[in-house]
N, C-alpha and C. Protein backbone atom coordinates (compact mmCIF):
# COMPACT_ATOMS: atom_id res chain seq x y z
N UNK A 1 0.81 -1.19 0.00
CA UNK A 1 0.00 0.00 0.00
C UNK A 1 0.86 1.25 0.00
N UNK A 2 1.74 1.33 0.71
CA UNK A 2 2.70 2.51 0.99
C UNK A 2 3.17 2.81 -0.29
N UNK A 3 3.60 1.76 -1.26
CA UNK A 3 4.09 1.54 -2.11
C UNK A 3 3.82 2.46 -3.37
N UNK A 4 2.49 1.81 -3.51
CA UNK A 4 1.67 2.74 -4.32
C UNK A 4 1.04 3.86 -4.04
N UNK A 5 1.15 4.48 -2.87
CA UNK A 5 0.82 5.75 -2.78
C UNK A 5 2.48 7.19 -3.17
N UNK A 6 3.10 6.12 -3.22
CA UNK A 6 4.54 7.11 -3.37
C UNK A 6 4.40 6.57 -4.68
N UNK A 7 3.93 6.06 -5.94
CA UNK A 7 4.20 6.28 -7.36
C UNK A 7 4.98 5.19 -7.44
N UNK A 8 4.98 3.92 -7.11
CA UNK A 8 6.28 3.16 -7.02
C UNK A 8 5.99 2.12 -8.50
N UNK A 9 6.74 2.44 -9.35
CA UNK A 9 6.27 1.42 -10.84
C UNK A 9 6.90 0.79 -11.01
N UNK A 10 6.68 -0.21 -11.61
CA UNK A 10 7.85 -1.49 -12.63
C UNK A 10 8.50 -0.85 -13.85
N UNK A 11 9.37 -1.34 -14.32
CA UNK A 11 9.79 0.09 -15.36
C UNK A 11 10.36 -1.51 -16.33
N UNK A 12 10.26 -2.64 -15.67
CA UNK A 12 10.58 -3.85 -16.96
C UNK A 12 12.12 -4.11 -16.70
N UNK A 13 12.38 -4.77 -18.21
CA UNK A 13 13.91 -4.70 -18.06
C UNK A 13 14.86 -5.62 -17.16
N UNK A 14 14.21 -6.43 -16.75
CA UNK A 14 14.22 -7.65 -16.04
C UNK A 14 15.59 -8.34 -16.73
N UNK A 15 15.70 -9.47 -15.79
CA UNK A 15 16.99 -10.14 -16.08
C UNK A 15 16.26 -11.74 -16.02
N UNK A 16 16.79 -12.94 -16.52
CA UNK A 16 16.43 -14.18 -16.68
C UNK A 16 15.21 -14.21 -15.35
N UNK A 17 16.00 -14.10 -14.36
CA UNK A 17 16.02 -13.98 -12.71
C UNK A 17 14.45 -13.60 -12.59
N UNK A 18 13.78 -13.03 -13.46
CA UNK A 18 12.64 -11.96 -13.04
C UNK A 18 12.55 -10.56 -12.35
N UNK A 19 14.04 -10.53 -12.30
CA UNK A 19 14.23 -8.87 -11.63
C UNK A 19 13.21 -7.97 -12.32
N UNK A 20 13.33 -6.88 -11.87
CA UNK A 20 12.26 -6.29 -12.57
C UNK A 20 12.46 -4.92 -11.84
N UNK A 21 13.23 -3.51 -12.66
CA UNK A 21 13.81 -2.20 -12.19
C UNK A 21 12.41 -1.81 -11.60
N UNK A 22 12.53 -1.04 -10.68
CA UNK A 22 11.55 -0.06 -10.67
C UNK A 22 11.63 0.82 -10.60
N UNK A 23 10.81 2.11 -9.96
CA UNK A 23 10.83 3.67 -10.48
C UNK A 23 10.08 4.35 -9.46
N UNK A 24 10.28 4.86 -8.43
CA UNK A 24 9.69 5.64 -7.91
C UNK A 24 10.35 7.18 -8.16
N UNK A 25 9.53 8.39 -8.18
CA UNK A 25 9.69 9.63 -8.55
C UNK A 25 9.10 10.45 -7.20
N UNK A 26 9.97 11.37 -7.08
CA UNK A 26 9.79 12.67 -5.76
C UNK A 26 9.79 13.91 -6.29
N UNK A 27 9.55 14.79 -5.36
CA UNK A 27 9.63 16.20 -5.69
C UNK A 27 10.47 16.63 -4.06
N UNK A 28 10.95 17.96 -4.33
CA UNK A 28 11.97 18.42 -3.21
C UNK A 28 11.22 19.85 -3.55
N UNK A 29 10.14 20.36 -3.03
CA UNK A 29 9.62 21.77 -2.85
C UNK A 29 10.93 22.75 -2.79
N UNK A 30 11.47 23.89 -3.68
CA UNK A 30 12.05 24.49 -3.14
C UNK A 30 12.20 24.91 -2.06
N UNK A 31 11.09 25.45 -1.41
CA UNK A 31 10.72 26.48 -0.28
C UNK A 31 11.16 25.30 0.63
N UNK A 32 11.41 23.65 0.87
CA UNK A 32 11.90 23.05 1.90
C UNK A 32 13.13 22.72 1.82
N UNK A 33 14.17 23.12 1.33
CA UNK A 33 15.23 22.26 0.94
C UNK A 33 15.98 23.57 1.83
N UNK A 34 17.13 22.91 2.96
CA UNK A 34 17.91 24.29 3.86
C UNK A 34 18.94 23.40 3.85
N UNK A 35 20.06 24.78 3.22
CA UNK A 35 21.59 24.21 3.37
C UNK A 35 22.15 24.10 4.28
N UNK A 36 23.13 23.75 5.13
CA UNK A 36 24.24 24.72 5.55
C UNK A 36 24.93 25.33 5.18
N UNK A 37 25.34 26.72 6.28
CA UNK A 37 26.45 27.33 5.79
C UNK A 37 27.69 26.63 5.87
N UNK A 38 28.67 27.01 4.73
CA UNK A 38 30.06 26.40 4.87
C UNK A 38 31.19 27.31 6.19
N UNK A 39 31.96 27.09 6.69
CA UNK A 39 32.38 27.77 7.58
C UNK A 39 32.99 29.26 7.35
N UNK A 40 33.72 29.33 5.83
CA UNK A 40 33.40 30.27 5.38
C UNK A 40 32.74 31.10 4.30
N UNK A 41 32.77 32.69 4.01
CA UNK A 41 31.58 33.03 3.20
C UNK A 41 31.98 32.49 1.58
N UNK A 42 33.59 32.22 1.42
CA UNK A 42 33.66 32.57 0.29
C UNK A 42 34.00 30.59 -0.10
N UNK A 43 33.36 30.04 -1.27
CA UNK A 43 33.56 28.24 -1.07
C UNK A 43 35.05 28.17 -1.54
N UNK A 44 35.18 27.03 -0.82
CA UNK A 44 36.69 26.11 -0.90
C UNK A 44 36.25 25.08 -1.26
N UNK A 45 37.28 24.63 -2.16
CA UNK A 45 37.18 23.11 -1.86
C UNK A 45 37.71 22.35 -0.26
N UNK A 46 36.85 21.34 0.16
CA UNK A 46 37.15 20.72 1.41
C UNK A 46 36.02 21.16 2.16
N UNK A 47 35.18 22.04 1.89
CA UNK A 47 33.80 22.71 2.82
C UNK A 47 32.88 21.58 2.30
N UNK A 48 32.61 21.18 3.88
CA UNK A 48 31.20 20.31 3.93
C UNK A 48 30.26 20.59 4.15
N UNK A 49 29.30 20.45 3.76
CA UNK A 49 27.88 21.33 3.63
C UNK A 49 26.76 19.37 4.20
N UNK A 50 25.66 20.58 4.92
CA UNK A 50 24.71 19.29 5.10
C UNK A 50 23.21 20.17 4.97
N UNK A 51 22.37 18.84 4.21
CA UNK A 51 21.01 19.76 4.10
C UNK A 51 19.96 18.34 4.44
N UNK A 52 19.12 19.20 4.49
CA UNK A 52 17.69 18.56 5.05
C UNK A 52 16.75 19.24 4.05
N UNK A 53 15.49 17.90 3.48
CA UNK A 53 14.42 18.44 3.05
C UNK A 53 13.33 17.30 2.99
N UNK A 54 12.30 18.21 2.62
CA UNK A 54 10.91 17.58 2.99
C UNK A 54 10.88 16.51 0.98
N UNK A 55 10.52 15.65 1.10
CA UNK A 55 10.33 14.83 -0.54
C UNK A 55 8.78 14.82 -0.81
N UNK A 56 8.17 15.39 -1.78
CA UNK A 56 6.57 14.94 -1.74
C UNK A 56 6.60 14.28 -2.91
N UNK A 57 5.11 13.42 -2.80
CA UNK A 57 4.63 12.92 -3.90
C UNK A 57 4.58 13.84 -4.63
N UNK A 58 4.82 13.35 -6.40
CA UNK A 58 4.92 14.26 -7.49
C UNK A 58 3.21 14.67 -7.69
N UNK A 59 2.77 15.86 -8.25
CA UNK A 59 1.75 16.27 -8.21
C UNK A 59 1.11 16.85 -6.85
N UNK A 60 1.47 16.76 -5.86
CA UNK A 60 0.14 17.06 -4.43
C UNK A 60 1.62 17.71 -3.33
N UNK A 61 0.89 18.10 -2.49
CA UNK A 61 1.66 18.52 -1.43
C UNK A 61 1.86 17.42 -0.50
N UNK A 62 1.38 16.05 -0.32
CA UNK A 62 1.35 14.87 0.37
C UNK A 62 3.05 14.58 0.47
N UNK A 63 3.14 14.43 1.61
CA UNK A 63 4.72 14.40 2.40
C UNK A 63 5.17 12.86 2.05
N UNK A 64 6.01 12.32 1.38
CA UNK A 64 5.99 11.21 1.23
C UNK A 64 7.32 10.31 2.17
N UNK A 65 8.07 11.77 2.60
CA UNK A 65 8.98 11.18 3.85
C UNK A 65 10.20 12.68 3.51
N UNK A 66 11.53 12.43 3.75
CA UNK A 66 12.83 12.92 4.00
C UNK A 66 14.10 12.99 3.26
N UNK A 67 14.33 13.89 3.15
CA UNK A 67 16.11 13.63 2.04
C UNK A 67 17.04 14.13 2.95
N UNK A 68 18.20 13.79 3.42
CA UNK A 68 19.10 14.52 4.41
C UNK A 68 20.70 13.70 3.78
N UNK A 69 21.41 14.70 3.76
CA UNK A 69 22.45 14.51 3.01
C UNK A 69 23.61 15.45 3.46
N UNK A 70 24.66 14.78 2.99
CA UNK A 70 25.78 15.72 3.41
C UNK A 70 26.66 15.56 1.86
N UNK A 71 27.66 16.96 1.41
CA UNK A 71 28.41 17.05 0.52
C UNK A 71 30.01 17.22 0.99
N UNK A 72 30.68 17.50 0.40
CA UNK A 72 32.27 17.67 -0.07
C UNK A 72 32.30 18.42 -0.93
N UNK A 73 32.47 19.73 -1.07
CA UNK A 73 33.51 20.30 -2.53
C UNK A 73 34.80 19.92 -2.61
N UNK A 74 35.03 19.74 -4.31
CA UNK A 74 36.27 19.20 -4.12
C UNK A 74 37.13 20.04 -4.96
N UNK A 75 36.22 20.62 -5.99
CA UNK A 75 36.68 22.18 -7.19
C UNK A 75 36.11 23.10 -7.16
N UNK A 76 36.14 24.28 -7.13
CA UNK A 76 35.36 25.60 -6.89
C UNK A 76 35.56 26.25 -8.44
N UNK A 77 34.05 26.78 -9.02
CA UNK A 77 34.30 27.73 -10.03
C UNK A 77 33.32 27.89 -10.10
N UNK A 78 32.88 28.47 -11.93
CA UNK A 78 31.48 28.93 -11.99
C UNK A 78 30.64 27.98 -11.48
N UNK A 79 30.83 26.52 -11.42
CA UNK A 79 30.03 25.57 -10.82
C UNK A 79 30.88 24.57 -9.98
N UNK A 80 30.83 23.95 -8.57
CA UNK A 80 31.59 23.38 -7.72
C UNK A 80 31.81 21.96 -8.35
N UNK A 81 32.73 21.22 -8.09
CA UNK A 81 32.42 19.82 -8.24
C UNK A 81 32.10 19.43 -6.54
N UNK A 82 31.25 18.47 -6.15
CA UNK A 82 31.24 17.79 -5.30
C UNK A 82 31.07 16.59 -5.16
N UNK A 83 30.90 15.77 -4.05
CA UNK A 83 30.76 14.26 -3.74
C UNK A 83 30.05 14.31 -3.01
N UNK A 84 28.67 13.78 -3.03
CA UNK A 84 27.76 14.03 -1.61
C UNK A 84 27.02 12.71 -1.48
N UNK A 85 26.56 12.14 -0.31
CA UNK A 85 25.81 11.05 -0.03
C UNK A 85 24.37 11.72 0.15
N UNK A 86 23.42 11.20 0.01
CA UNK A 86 21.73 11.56 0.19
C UNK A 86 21.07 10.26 0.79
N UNK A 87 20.50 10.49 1.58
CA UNK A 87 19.15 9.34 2.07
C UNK A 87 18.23 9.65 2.27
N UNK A 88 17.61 9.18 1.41
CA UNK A 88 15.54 8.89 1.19
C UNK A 88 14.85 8.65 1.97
N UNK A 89 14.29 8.78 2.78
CA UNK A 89 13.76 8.16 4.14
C UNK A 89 12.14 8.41 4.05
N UNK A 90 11.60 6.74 3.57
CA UNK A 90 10.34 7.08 3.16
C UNK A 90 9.25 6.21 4.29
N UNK A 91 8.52 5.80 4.12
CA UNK A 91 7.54 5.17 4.98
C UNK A 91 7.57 3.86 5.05
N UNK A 92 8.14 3.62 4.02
CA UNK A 92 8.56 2.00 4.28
C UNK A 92 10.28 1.12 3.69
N UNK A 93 10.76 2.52 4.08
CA UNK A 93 12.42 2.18 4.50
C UNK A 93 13.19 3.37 3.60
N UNK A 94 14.62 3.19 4.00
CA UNK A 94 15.30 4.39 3.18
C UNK A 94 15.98 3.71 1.84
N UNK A 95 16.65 4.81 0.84
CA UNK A 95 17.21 4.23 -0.53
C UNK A 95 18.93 5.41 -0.23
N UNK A 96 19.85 5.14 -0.10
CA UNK A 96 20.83 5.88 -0.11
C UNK A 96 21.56 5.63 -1.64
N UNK A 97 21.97 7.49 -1.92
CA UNK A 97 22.38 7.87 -3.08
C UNK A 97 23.97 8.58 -2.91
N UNK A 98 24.98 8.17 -3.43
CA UNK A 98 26.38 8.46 -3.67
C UNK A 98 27.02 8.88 -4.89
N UNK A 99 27.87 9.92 -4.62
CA UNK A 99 28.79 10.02 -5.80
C UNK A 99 28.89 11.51 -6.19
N UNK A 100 29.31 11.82 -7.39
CA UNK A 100 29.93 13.06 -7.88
C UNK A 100 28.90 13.45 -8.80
N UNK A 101 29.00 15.07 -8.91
CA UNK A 101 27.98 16.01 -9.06
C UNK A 101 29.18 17.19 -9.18
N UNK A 102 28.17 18.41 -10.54
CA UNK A 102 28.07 19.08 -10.06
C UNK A 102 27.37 20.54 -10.05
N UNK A 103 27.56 21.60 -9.46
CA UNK A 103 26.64 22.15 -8.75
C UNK A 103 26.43 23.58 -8.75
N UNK A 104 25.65 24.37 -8.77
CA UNK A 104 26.02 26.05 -8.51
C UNK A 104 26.29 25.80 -6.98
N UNK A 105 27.21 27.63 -6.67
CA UNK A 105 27.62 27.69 -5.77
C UNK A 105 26.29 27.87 -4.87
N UNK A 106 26.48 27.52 -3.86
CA UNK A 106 25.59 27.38 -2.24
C UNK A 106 24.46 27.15 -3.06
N UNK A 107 24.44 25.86 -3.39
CA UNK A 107 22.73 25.40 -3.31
C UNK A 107 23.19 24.00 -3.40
N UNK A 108 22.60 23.01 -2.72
CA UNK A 108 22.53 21.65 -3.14
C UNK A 108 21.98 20.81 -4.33
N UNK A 109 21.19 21.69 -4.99
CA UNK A 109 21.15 21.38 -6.63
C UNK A 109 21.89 21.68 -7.58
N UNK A 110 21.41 20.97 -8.62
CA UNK A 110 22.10 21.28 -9.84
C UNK A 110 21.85 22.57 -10.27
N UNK A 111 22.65 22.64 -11.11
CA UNK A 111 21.93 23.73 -12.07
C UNK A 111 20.57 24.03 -12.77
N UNK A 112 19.58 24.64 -12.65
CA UNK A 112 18.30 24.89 -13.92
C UNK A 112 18.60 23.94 -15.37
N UNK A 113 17.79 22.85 -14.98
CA UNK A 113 17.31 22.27 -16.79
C UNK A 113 19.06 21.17 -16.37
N UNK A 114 19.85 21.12 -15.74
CA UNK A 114 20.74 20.13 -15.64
C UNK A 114 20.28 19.12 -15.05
N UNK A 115 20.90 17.60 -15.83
CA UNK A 115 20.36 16.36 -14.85
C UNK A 115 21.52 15.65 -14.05
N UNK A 116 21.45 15.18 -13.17
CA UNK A 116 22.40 14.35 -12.19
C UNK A 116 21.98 13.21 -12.00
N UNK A 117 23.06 12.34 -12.92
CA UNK A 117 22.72 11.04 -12.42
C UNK A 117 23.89 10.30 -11.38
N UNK A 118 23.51 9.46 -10.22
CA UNK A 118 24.29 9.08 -9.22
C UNK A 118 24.19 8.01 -8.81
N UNK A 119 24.78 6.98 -8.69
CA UNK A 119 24.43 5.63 -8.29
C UNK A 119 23.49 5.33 -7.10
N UNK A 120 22.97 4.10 -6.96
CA UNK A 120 21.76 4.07 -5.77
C UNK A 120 23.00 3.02 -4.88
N UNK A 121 23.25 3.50 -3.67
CA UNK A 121 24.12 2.27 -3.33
C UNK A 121 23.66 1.26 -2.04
N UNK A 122 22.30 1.45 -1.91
CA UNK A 122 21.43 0.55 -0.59
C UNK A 122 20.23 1.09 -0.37
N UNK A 123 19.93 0.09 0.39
CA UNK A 123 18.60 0.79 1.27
C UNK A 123 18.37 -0.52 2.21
N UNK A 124 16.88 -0.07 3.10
CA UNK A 124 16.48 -0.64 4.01
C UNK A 124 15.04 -0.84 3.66
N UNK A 125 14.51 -2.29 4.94
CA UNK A 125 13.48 -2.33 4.73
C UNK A 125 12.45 -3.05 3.00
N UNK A 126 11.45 -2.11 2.77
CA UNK A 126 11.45 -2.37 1.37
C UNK A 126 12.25 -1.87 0.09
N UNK A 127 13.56 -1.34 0.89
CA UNK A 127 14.44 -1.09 -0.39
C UNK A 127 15.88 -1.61 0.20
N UNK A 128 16.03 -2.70 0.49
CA UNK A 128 17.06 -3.27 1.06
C UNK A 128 18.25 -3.81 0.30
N UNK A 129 18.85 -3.43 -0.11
CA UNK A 129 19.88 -4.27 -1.09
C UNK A 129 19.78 -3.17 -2.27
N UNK A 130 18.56 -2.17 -2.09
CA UNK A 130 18.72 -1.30 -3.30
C UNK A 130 20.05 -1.18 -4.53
N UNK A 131 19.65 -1.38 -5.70
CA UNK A 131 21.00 -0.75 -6.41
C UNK A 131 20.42 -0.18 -7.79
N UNK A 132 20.99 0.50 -8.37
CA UNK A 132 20.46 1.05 -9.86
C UNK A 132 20.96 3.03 -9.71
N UNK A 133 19.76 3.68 -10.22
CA UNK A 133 20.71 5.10 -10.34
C UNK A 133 19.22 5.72 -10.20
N UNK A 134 19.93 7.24 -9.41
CA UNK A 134 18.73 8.24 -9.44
C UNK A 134 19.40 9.67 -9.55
N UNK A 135 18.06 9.89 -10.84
CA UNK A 135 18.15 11.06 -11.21
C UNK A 135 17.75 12.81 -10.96
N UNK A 136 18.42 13.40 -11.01
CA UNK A 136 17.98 14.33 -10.19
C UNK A 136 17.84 15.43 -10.82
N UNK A 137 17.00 16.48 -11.15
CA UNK A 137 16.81 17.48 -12.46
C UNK A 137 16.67 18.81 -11.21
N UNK A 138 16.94 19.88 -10.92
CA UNK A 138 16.26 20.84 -11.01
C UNK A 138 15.40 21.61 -11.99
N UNK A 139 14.11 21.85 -11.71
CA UNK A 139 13.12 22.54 -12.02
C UNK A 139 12.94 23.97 -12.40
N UNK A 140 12.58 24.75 -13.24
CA UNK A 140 12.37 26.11 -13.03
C UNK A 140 11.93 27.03 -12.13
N UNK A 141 11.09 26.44 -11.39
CA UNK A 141 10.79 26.53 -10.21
C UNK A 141 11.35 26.67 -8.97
N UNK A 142 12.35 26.22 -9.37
CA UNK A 142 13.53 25.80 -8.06
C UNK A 142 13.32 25.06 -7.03
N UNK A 143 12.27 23.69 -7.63
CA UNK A 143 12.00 22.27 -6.78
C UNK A 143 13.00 21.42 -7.23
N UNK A 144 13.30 20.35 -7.09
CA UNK A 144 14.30 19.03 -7.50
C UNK A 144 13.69 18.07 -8.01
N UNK A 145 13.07 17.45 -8.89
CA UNK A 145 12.81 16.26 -9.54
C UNK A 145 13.46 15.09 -8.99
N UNK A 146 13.20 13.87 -8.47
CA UNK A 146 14.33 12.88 -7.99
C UNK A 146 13.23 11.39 -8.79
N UNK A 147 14.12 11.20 -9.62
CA UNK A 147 13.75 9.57 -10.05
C UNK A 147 14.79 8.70 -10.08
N UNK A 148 14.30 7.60 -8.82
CA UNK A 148 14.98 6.76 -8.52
C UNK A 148 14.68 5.44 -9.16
N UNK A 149 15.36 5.13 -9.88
CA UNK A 149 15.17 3.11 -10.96
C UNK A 149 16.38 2.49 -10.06
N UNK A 150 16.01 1.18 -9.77
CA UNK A 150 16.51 0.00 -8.67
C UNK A 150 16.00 -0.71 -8.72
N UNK A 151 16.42 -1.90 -8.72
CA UNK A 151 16.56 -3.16 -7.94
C UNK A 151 16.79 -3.56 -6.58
N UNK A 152 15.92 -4.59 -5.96
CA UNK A 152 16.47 -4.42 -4.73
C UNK A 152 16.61 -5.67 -4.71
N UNK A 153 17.12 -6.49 -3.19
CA UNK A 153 17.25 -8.23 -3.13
C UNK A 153 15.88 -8.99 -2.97
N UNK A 154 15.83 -10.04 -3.90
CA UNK A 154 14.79 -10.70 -3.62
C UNK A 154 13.51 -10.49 -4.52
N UNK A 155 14.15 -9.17 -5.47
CA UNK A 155 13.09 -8.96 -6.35
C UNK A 155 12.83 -10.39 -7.70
């Protein structure tokens, strides 16, 4: 039930096995997504940044759980490179996301109309063994798009 109220689809693509990817999709409201500040005003590489935000179902304001994440810069310019971990924390377990990105300065998104794709490297619960990739778009709007395709164990 939980399942299908967060958008959770089969997307096919299966292996002998019967695996079978799936697809759940989020939204990251601009107005909820809060950085930290880096320690100082002007970015370095080596400044770790951590953010928190609310994930809703796509279409409605319905809260579908949590994103909380921490980054690394590792290059500073018109756009940072970083390395950041993210975890999903939904109603019926979390999906953790790793790897390199990158980014305008002080915001945890991408750039407008840029996509980020990042490996899925676990989860819990009903996403336990998670693996596959999620994508991450900022919006014009300045919400986050997050579509996550995985496999998990046992599928």
């Amino acid at each position: 039930m939980a399942a299908s109220a967060l958008a959770l689809t089969g997307c096919g693509g299966g292996d002998d096995d019967g695996d079978e990817r799936k697809r759940l999709t989020l939204i990251t409201p601009a107005e909820t997504l809060r950085i930290g500040d880096p320690t100082e005003s002007k970015p370095n590489p080596a400044d770790v940044r951590s953010f928190h935000a609310l994930v809703m179902e796509p279409g409605s304001r319905r809260i579908a759980g949590r994103l909380e994440g921490s980054v690394i810069t590792t290059e500073v310019g018109k756009t940072e490179r970083r390395v950041g971990t993210v975890q999903f924390t939904l109603r019926d377990g979390a999906i953790v996301v790793s790897g390199a990105y990158a980014s305008k300065p002080d915001s945890a998104s991408p750039p407008p109309g840029v996509t980020v794709r990042r490996p899925i490297v676990g989860g819990t619960r009903a996403y336990l063994g998670a693996s596959g990739q999620a994508t991450q778009t900022a919006l014009p709007d300045g919400s986050i798009r997050h579509v996550l395709e995985f496999e998990v164990d046992g599928d």
